[in-house]
C-alpha atoms as a PDB file:
ATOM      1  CA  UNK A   1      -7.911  17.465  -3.861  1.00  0.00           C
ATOM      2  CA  UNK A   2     -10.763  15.131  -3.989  1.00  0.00           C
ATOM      3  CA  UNK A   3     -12.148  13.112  -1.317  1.00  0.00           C
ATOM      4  CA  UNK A   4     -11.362  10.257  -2.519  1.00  0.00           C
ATOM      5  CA  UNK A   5      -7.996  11.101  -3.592  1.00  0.00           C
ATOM      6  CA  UNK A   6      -7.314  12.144   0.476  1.00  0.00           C
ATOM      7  CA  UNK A   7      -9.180   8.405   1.612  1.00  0.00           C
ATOM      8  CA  UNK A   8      -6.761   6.658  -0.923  1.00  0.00           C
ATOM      9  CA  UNK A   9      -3.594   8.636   0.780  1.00  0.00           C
ATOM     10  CA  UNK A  10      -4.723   8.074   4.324  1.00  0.00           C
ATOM     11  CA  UNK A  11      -5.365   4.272   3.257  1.00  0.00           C
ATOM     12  CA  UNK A  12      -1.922   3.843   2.090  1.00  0.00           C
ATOM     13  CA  UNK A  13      -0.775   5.830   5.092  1.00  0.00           C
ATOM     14  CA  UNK A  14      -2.378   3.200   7.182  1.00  0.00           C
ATOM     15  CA  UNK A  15      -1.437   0.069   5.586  1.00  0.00           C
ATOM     16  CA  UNK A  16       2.300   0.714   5.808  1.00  0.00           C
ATOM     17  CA  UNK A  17       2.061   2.054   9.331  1.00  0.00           C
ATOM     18  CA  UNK A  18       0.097  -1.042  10.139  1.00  0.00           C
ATOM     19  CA  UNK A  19       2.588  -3.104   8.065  1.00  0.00           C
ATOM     20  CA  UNK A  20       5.637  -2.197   8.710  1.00  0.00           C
ATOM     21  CA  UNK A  21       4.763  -1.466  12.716  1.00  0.00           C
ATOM     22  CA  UNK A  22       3.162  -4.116  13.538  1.00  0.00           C
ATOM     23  CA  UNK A  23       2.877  -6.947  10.674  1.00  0.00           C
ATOM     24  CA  UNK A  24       6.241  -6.817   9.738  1.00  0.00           C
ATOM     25  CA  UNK A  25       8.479  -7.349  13.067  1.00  0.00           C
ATOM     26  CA  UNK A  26       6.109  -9.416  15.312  1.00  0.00           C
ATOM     27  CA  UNK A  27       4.501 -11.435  12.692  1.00  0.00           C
ATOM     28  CA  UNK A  28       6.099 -12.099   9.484  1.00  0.00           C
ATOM     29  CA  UNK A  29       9.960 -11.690  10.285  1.00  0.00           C
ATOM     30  CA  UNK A  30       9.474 -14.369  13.093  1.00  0.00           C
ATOM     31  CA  UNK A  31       8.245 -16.981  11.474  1.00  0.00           C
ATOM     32  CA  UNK A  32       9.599 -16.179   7.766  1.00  0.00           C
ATOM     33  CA  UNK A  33      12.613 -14.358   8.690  1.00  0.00           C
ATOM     34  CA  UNK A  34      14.678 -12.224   5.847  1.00  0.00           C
ATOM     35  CA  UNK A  35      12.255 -14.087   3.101  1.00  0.00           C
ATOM     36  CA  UNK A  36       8.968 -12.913   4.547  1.00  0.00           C
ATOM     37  CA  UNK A  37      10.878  -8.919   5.417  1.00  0.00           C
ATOM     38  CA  UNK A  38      11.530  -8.875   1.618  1.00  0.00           C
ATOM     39  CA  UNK A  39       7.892 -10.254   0.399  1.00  0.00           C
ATOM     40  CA  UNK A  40       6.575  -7.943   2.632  1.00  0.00           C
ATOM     41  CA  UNK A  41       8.431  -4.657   1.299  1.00  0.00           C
ATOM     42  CA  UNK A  42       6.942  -5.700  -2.221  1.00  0.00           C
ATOM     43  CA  UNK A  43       3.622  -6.273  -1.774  1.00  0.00           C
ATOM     44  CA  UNK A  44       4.019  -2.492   0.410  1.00  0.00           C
ATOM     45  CA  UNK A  45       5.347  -1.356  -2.848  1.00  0.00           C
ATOM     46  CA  UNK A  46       3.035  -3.350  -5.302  1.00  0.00           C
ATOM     47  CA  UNK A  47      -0.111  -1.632  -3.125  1.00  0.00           C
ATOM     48  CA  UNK A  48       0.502   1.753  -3.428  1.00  0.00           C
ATOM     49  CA  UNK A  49       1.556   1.407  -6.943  1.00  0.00           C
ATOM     50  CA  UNK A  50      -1.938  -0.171  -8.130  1.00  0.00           C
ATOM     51  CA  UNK A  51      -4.016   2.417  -6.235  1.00  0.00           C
ATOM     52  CA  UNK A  52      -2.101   5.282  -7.530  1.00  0.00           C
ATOM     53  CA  UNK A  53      -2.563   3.739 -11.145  1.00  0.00           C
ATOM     54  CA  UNK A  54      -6.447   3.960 -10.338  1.00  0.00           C
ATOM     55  CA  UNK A  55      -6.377   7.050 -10.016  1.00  0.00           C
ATOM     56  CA  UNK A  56      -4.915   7.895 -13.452  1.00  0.00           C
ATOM     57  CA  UNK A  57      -7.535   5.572 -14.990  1.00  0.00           C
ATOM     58  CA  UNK A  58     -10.363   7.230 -13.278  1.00  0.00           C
ATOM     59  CA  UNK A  59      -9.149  10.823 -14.406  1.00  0.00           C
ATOM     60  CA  UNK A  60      -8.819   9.394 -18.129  1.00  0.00           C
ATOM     61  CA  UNK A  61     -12.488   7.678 -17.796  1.00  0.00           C
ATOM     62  CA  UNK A  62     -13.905  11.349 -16.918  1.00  0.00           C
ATOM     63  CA  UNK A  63     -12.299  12.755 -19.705  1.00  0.00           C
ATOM     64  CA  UNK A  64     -14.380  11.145 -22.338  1.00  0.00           C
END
């Protein structure tokens, strides 16, 4: 793999740890309760999604 293939992995790797560890119970379900649990678990889905899709973009950019 690439290095920057590995940096994006251990970057999502990260976020959601820090998300769904930390963010997610002491911050946003206290004050937004089931609401701000379900925003949350989109935007953690929404992330990886975009990155990924960089990725594909970048390998068809080399190509030409």
């Amino acid at each position: 793999m690439k290095k920057t293939t590995i940096f994006r992995f251990i970057g999502i790797g990260i976020f959601h740890a820090v998300l769904y560890l930390y963010v997610v119970p002491f911050v946003i379900y206290p004050k937004f309760g089931n609401n701000g649990f379900i925003f949350a678990v989109i935007v953690a889905i929404i992330i990886p999604i975009a990155v990924f899709g960089t990725m594909i973009f970048d390998k068809k950019n080399k190509r030409r």
